[in-house]
PDB file of N, CA and C in Angstrom:
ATOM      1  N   UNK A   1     100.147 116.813 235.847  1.00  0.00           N
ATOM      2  CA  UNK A   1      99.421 115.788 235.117  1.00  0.00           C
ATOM      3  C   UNK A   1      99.901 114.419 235.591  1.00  0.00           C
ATOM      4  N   UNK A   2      99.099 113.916 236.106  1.00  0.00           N
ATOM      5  CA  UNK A   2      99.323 112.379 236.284  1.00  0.00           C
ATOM      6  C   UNK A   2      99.138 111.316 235.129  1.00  0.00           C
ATOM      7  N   UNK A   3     100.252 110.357 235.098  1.00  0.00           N
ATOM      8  CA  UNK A   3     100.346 109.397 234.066  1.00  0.00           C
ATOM      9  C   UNK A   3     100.079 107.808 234.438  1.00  0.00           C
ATOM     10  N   UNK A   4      99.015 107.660 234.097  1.00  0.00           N
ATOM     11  CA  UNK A   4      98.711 105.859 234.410  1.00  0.00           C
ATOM     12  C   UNK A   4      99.710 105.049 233.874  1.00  0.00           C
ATOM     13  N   UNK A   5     100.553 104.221 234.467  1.00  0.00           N
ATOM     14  CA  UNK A   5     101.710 103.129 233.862  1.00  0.00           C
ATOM     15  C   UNK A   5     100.740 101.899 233.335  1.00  0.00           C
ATOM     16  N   UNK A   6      99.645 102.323 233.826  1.00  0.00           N
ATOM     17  CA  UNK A   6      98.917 100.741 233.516  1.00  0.00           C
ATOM     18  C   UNK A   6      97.873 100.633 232.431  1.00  0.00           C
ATOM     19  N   UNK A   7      98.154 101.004 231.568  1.00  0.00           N
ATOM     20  CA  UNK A   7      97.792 101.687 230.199  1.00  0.00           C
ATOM     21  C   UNK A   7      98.777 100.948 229.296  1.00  0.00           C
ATOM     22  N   UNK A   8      97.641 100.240 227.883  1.00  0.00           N
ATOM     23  CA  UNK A   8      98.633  99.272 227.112  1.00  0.00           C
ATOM     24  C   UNK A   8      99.433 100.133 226.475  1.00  0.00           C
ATOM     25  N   UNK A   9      99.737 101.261 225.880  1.00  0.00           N
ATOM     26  CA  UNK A   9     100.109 102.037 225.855  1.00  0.00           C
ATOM     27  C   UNK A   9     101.855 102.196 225.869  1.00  0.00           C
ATOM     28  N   UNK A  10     102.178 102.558 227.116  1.00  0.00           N
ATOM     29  CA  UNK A  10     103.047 102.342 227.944  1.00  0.00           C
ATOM     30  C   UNK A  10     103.779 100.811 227.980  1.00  0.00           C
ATOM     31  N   UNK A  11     103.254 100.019 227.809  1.00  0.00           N
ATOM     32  CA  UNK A  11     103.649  98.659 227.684  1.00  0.00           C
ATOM     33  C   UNK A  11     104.279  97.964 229.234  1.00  0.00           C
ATOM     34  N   UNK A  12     103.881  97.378 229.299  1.00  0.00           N
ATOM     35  CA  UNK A  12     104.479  96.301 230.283  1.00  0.00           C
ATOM     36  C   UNK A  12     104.410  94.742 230.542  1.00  0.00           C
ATOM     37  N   UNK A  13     104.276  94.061 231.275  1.00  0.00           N
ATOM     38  CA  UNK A  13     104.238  92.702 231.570  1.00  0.00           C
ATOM     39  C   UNK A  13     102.342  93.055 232.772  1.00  0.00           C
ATOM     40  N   UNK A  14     101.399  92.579 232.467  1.00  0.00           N
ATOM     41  CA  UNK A  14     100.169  92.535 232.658  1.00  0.00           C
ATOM     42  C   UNK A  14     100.059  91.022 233.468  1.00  0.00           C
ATOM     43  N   UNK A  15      99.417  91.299 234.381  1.00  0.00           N
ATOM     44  CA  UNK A  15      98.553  89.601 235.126  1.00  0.00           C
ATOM     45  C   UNK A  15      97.487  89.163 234.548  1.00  0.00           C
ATOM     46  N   UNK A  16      97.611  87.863 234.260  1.00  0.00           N
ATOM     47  CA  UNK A  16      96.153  87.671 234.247  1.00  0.00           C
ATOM     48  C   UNK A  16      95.232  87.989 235.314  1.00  0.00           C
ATOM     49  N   UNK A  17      93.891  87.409 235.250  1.00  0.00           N
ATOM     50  CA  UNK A  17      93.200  87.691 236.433  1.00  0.00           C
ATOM     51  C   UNK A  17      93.650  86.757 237.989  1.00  0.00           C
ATOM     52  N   UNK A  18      93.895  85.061 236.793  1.00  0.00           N
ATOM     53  CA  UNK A  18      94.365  83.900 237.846  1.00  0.00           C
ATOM     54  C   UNK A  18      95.489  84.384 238.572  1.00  0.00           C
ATOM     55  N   UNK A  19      95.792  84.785 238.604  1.00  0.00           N
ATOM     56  CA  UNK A  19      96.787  85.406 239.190  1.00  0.00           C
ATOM     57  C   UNK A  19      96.856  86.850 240.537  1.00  0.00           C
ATOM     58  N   UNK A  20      97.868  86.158 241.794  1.00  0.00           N
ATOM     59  CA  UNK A  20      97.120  87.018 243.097  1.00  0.00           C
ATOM     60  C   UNK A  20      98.169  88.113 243.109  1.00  0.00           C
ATOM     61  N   UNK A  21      98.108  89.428 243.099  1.00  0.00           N
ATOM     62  CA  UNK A  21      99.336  90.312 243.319  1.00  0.00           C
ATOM     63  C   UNK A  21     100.647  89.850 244.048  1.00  0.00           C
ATOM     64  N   UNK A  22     100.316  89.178 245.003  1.00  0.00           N
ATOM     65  CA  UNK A  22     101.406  88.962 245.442  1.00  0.00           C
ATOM     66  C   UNK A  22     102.636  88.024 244.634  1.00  0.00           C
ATOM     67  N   UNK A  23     101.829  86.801 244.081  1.00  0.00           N
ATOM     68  CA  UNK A  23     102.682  86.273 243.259  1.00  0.00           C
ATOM     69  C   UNK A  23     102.757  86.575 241.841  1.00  0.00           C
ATOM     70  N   UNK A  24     102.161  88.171 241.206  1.00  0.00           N
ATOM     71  CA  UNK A  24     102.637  88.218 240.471  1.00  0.00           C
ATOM     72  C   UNK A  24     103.954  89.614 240.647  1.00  0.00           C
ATOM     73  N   UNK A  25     104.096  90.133 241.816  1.00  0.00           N
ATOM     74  CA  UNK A  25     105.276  90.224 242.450  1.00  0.00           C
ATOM     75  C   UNK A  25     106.246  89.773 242.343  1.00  0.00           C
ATOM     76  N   UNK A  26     106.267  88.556 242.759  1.00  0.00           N
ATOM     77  CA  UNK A  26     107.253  87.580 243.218  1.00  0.00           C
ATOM     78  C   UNK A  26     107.978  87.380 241.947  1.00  0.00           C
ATOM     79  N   UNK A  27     106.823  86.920 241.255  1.00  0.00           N
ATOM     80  CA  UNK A  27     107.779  86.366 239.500  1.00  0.00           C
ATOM     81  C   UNK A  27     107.729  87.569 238.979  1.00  0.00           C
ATOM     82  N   UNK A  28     107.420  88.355 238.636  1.00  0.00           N
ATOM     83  CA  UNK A  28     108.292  89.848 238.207  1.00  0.00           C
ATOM     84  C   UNK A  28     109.470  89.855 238.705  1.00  0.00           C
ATOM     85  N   UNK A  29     109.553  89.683 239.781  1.00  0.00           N
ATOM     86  CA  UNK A  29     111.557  89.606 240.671  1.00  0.00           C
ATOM     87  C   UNK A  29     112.198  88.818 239.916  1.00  0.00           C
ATOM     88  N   UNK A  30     112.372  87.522 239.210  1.00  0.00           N
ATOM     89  CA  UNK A  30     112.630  86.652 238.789  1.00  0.00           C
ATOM     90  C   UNK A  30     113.069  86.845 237.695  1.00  0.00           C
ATOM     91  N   UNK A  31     114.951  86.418 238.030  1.00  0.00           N
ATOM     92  CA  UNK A  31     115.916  87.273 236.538  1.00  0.00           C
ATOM     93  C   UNK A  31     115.160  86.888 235.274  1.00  0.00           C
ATOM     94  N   UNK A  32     114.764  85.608 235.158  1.00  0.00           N
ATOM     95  CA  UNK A  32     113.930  85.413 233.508  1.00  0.00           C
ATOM     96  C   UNK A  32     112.924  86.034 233.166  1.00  0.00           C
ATOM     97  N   UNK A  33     112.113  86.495 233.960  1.00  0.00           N
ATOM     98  CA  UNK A  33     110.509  87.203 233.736  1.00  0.00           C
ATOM     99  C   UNK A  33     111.135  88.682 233.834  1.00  0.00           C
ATOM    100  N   UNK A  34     112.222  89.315 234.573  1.00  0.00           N
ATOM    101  CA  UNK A  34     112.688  90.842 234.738  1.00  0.00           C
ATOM    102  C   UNK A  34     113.528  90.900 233.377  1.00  0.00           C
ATOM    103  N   UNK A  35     114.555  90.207 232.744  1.00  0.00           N
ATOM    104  CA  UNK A  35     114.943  90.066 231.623  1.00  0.00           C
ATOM    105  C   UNK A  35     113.889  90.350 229.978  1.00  0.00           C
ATOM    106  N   UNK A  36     113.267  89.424 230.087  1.00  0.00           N
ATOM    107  CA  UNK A  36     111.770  89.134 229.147  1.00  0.00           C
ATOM    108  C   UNK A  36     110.709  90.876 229.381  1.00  0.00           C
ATOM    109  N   UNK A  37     110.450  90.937 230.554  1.00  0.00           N
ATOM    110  CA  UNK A  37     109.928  92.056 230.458  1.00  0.00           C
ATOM    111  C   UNK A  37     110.784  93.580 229.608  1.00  0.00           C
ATOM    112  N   UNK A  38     112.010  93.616 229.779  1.00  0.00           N
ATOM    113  CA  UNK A  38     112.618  94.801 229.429  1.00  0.00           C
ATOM    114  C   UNK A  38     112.584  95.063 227.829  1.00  0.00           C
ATOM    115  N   UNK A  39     111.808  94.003 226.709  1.00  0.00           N
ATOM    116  CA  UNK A  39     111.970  93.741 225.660  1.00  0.00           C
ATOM    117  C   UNK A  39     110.985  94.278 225.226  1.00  0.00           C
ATOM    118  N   UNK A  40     110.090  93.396 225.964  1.00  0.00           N
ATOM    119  CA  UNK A  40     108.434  93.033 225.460  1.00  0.00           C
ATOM    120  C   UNK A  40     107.508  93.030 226.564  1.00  0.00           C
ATOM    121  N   UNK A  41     106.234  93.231 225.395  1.00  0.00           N
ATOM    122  CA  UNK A  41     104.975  93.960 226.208  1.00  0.00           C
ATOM    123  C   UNK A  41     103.820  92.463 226.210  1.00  0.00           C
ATOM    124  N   UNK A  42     103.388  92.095 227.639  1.00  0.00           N
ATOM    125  CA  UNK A  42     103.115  90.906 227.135  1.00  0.00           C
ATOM    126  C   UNK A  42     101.675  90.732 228.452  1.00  0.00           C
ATOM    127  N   UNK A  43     100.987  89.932 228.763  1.00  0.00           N
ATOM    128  CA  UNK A  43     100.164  89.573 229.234  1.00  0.00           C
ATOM    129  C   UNK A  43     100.465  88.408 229.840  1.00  0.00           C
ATOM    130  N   UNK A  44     100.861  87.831 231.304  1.00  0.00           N
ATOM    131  CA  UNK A  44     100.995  86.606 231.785  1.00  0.00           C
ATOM    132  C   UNK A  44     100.153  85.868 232.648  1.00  0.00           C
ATOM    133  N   UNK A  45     100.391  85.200 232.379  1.00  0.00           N
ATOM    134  CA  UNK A  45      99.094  83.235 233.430  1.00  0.00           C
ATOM    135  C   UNK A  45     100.142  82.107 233.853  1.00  0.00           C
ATOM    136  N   UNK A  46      99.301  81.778 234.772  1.00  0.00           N
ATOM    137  CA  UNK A  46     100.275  80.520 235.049  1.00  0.00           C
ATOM    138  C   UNK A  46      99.106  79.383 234.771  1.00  0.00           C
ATOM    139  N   UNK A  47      99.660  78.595 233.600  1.00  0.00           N
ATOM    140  CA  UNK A  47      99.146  77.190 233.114  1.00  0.00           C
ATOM    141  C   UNK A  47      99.143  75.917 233.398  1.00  0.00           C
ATOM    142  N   UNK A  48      97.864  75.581 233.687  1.00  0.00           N
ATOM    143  CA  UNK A  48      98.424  74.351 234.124  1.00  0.00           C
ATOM    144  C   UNK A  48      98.705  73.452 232.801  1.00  0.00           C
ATOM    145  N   UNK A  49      99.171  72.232 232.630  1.00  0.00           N
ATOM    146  CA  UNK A  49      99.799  71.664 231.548  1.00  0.00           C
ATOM    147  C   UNK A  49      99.738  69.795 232.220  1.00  0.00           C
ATOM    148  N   UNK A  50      99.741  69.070 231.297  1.00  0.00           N
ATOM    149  CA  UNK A  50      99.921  67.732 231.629  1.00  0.00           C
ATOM    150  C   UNK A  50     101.370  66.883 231.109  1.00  0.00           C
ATOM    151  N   UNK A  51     101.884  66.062 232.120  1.00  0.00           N
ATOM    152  CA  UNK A  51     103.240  65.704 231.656  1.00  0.00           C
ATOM    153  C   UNK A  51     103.286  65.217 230.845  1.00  0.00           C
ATOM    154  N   UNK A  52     104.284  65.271 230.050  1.00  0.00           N
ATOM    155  CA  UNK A  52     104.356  64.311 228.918  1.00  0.00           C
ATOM    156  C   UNK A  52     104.738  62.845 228.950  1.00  0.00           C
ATOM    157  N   UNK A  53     105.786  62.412 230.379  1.00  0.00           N
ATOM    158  CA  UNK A  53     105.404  61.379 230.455  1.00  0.00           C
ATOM    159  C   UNK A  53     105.165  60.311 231.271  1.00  0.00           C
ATOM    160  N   UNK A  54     104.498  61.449 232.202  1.00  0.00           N
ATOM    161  CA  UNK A  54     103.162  61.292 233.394  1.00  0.00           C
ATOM    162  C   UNK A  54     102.026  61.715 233.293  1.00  0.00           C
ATOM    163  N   UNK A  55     101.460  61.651 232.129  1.00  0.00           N
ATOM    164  CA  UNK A  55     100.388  61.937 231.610  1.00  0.00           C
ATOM    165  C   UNK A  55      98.996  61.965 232.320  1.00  0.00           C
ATOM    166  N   UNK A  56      99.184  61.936 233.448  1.00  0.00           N
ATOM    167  CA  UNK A  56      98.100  62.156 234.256  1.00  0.00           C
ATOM    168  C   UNK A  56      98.601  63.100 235.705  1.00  0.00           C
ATOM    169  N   UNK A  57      99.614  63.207 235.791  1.00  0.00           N
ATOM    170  CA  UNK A  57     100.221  64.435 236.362  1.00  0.00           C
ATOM    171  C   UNK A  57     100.192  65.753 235.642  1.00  0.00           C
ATOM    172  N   UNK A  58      99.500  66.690 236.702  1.00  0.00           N
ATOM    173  CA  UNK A  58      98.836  68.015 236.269  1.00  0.00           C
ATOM    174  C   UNK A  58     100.193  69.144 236.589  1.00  0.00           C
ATOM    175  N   UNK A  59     101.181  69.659 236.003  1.00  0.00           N
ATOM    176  CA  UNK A  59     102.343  70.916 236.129  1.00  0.00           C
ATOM    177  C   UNK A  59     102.181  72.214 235.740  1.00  0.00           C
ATOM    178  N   UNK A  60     102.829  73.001 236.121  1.00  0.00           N
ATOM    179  CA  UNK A  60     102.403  74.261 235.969  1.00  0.00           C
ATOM    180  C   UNK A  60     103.266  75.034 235.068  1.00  0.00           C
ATOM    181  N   UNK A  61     103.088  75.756 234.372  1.00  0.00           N
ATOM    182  CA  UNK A  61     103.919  77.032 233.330  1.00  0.00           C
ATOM    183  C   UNK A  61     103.638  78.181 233.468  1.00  0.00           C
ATOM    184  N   UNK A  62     104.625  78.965 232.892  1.00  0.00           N
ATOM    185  CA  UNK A  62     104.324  80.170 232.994  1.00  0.00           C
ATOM    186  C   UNK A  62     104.035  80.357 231.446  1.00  0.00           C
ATOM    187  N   UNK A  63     102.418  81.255 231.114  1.00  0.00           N
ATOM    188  CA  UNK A  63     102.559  81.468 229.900  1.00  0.00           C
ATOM    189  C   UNK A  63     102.233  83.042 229.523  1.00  0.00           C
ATOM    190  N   UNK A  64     102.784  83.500 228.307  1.00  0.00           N
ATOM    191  CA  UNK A  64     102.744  84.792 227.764  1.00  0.00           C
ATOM    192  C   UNK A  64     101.774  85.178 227.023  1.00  0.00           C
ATOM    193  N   UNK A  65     100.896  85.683 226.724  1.00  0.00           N
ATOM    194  CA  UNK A  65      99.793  86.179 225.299  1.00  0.00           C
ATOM    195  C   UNK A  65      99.996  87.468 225.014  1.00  0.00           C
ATOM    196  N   UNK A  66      99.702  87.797 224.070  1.00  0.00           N
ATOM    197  CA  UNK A  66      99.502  89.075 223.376  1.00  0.00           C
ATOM    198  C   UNK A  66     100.544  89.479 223.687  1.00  0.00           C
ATOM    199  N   UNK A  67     101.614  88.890 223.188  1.00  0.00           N
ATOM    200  CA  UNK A  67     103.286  89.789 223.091  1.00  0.00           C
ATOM    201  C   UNK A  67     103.561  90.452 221.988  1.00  0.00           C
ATOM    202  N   UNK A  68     104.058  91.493 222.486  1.00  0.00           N
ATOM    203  CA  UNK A  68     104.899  92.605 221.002  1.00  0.00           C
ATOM    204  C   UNK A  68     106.171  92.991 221.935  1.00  0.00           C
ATOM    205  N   UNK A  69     106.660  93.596 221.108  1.00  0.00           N
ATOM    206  CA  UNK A  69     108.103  94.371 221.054  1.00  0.00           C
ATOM    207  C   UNK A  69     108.006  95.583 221.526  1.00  0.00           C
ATOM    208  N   UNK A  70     108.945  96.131 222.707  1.00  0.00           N
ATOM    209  CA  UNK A  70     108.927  97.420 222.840  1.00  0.00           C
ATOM    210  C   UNK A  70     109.103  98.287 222.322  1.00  0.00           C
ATOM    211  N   UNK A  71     110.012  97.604 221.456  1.00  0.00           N
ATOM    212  CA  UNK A  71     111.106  98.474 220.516  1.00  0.00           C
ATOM    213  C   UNK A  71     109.867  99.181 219.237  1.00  0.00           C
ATOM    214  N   UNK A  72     109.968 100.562 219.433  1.00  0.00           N
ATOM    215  CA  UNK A  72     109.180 101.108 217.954  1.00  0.00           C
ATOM    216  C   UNK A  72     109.710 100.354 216.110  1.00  0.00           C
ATOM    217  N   UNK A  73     110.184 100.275 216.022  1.00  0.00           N
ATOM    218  CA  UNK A  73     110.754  99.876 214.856  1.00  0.00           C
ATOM    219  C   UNK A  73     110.577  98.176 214.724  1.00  0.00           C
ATOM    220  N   UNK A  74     110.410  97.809 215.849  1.00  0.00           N
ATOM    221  CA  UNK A  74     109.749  96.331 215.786  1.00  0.00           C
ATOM    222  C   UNK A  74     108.582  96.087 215.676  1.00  0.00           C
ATOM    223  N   UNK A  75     108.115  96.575 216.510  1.00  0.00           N
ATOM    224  CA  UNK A  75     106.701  97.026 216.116  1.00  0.00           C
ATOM    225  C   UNK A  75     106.035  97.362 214.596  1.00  0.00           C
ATOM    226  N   UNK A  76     106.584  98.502 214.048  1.00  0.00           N
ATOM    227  CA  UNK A  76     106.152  98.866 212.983  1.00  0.00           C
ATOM    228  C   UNK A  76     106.777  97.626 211.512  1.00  0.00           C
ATOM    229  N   UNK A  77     107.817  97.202 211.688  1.00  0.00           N
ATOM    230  CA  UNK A  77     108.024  96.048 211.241  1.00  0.00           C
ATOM    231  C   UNK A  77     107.444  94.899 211.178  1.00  0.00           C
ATOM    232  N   UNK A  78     106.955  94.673 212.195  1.00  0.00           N
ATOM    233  CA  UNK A  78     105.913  93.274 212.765  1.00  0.00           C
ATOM    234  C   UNK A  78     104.384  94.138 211.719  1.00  0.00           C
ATOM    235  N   UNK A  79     104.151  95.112 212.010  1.00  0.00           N
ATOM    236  CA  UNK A  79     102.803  95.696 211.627  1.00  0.00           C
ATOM    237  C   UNK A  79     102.647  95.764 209.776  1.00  0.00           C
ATOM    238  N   UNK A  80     103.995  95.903 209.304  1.00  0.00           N
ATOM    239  CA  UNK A  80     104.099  95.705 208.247  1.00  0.00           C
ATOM    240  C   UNK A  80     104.286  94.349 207.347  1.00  0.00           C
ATOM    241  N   UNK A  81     105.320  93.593 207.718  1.00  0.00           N
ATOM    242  CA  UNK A  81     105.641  92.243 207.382  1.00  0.00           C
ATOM    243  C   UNK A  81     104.451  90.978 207.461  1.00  0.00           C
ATOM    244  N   UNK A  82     104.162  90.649 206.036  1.00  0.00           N
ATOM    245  CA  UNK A  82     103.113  89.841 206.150  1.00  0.00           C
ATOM    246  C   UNK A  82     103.244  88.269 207.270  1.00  0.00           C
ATOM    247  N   UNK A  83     104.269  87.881 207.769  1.00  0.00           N
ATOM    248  CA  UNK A  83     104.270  86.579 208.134  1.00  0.00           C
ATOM    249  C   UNK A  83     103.653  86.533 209.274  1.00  0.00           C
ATOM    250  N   UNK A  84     103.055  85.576 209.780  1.00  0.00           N
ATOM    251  CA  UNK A  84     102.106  85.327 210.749  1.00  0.00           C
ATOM    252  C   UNK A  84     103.213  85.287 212.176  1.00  0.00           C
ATOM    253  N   UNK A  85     103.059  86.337 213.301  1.00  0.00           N
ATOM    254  CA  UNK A  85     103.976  85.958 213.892  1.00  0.00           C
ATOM    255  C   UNK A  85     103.546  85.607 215.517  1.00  0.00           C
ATOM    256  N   UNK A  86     104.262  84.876 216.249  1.00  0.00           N
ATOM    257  CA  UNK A  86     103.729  84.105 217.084  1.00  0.00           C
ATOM    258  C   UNK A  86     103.371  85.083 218.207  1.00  0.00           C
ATOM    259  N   UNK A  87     102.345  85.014 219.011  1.00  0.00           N
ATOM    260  CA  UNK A  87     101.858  85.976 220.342  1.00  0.00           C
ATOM    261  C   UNK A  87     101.626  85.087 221.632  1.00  0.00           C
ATOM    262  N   UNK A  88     102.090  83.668 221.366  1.00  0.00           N
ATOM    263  CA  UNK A  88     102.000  82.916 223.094  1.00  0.00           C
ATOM    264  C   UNK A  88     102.829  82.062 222.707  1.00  0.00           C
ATOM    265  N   UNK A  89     103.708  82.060 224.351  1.00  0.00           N
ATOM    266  CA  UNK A  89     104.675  81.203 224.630  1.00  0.00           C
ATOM    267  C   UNK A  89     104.136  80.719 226.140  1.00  0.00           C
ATOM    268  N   UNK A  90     104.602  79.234 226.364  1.00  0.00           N
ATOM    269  CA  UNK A  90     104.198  78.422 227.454  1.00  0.00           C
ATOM    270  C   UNK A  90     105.888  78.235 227.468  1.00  0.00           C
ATOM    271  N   UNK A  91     106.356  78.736 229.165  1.00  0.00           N
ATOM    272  CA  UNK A  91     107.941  78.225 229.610  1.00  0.00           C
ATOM    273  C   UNK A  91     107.196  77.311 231.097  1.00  0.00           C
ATOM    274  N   UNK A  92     107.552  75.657 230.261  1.00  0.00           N
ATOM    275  CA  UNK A  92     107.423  74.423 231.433  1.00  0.00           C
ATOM    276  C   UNK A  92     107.685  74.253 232.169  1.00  0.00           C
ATOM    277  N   UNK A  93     107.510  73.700 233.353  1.00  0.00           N
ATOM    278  CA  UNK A  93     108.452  73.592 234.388  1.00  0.00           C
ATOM    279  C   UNK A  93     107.901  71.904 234.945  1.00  0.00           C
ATOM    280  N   UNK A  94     108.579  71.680 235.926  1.00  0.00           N
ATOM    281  CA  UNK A  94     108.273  70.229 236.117  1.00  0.00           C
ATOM    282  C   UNK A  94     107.229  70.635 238.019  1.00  0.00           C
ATOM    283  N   UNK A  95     107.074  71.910 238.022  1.00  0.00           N
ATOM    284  CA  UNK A  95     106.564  72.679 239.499  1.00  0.00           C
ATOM    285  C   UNK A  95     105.308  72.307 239.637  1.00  0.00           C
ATOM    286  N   UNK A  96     104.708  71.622 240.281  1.00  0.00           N
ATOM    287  CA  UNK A  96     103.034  70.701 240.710  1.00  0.00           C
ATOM    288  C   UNK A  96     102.161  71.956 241.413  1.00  0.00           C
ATOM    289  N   UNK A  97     103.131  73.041 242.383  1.00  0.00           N
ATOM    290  CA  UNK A  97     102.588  74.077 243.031  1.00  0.00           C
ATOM    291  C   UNK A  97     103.263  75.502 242.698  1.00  0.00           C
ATOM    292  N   UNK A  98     102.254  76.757 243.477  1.00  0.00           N
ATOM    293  CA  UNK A  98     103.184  77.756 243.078  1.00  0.00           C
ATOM    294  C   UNK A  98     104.290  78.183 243.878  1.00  0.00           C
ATOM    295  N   UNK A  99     104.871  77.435 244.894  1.00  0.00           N
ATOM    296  CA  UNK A  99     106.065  77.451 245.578  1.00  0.00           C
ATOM    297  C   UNK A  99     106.806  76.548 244.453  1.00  0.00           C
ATOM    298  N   UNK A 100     106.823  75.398 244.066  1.00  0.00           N
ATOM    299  CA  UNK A 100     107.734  74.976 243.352  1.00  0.00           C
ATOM    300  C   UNK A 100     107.931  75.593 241.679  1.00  0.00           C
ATOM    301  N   UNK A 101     107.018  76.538 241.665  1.00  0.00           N
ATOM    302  CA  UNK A 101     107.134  77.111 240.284  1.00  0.00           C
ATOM    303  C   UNK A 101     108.083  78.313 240.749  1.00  0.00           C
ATOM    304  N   UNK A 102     108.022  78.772 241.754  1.00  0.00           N
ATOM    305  CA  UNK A 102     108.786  80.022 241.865  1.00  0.00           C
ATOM    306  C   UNK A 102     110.287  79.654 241.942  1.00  0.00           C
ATOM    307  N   UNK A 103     110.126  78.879 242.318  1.00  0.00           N
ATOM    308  CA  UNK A 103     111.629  77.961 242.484  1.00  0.00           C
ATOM    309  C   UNK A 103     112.409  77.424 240.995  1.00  0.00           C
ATOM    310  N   UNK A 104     111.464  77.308 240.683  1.00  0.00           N
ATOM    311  CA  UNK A 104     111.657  76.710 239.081  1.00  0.00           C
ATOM    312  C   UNK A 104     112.084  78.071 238.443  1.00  0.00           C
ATOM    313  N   UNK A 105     111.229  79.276 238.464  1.00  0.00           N
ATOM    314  CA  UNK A 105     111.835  80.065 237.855  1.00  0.00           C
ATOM    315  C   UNK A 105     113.167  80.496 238.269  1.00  0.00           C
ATOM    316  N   UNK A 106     113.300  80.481 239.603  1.00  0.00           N
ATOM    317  CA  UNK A 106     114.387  81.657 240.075  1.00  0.00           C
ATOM    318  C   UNK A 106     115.883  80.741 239.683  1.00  0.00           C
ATOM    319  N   UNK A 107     115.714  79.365 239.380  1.00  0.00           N
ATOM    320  CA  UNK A 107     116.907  78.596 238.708  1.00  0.00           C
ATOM    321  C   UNK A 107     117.049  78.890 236.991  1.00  0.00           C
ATOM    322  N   UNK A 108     116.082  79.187 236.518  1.00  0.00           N
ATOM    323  CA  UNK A 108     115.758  79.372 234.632  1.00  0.00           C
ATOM    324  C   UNK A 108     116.861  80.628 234.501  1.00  0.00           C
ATOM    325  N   UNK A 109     117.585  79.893 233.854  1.00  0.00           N
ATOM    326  CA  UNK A 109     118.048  81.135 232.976  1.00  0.00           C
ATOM    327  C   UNK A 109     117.761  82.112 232.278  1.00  0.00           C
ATOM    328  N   UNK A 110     118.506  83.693 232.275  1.00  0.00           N
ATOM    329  CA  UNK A 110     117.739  84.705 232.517  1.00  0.00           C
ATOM    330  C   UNK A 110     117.135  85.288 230.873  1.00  0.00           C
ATOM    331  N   UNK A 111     117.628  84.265 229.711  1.00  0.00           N
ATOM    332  CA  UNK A 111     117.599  84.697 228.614  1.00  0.00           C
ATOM    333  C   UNK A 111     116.577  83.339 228.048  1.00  0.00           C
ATOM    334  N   UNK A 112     115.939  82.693 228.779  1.00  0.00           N
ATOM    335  CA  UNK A 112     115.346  81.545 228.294  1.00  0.00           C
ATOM    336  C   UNK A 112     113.689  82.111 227.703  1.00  0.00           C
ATOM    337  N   UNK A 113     113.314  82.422 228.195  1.00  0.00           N
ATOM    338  CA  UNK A 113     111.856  83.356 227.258  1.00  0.00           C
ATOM    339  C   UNK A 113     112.390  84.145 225.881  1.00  0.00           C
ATOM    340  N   UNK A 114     113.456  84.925 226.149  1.00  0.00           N
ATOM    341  CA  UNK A 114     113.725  85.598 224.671  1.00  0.00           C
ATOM    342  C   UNK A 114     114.251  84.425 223.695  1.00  0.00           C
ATOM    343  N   UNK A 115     114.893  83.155 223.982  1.00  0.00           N
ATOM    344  CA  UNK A 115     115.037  82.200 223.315  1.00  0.00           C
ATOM    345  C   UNK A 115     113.959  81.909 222.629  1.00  0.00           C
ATOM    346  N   UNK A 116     113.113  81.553 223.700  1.00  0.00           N
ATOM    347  CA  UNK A 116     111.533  80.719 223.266  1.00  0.00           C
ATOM    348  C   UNK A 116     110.897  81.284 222.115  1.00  0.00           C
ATOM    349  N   UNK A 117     110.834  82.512 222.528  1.00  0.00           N
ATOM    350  CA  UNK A 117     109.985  83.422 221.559  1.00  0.00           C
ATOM    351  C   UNK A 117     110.268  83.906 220.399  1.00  0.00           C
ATOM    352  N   UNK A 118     111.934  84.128 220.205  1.00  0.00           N
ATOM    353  CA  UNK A 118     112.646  83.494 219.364  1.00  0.00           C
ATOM    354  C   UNK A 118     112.558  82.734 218.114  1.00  0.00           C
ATOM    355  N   UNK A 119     112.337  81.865 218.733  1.00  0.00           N
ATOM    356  CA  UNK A 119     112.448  80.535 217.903  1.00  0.00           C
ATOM    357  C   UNK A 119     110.880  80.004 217.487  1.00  0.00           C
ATOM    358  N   UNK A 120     110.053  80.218 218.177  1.00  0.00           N
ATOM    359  CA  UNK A 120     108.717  80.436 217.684  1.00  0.00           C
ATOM    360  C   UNK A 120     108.317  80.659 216.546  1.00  0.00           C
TER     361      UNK A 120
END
């Protein structure tokens, strides 16, 4: 019997469409996005975003949607517990292209998404 990994199911870290295999390769390698994945089941894009205070300078992020918990018991916790809980995180970067975003990530510390989301 063969088993599809790519089934929500199974859970993993998903591309958007904007996104070309190869670079979503690349940032899968990337201790913060390989960290973040081992948790949680999530859907990723890379965003563009405007500076805050170059406000007409266009930067790029990496962002998350439709995140849950791998963990069964988080899950069923989250499914139970009335509080509204957050499903997208945007991690900024100051990267104009996707060479300087990859760069950006591979310096991010490897616990900075589970922070984010976190604290959300």
């Amino acid at each position: 019997m063969k088993v599809s990994h790519n089934t929500p199911s199974f859970g993993r870290i998903t591309k958007d469409p904007n996104i070309s295999k190869e670079m979503y390769k690349t940032i899968m390698k990337t201790p913060v996005v390989k960290k973040f994945a081992k948790r949680y089941n999530a859907t990723m894009a890379i965003e563009p975003f405007f500076s805050s205070r170059e406000q007409h300078k266009l930067q790029l992020g990496l962002k998350f949607y439709e995140i849950t918990p791998k963990n069964i018991f988080r899950r069923i916790k989250n499914a139970i517990s009335s509080e509204v809980t957050t499903k997208t995180i945007l991690l900024k970067t100051h990267a104009v292209d996707e060479e300087g975003l990859l760069k950006s990530l591979s310096k991010t510390k490897s616990d900075t998404l589970t922070k984010i989301y976190k604290e959300v």
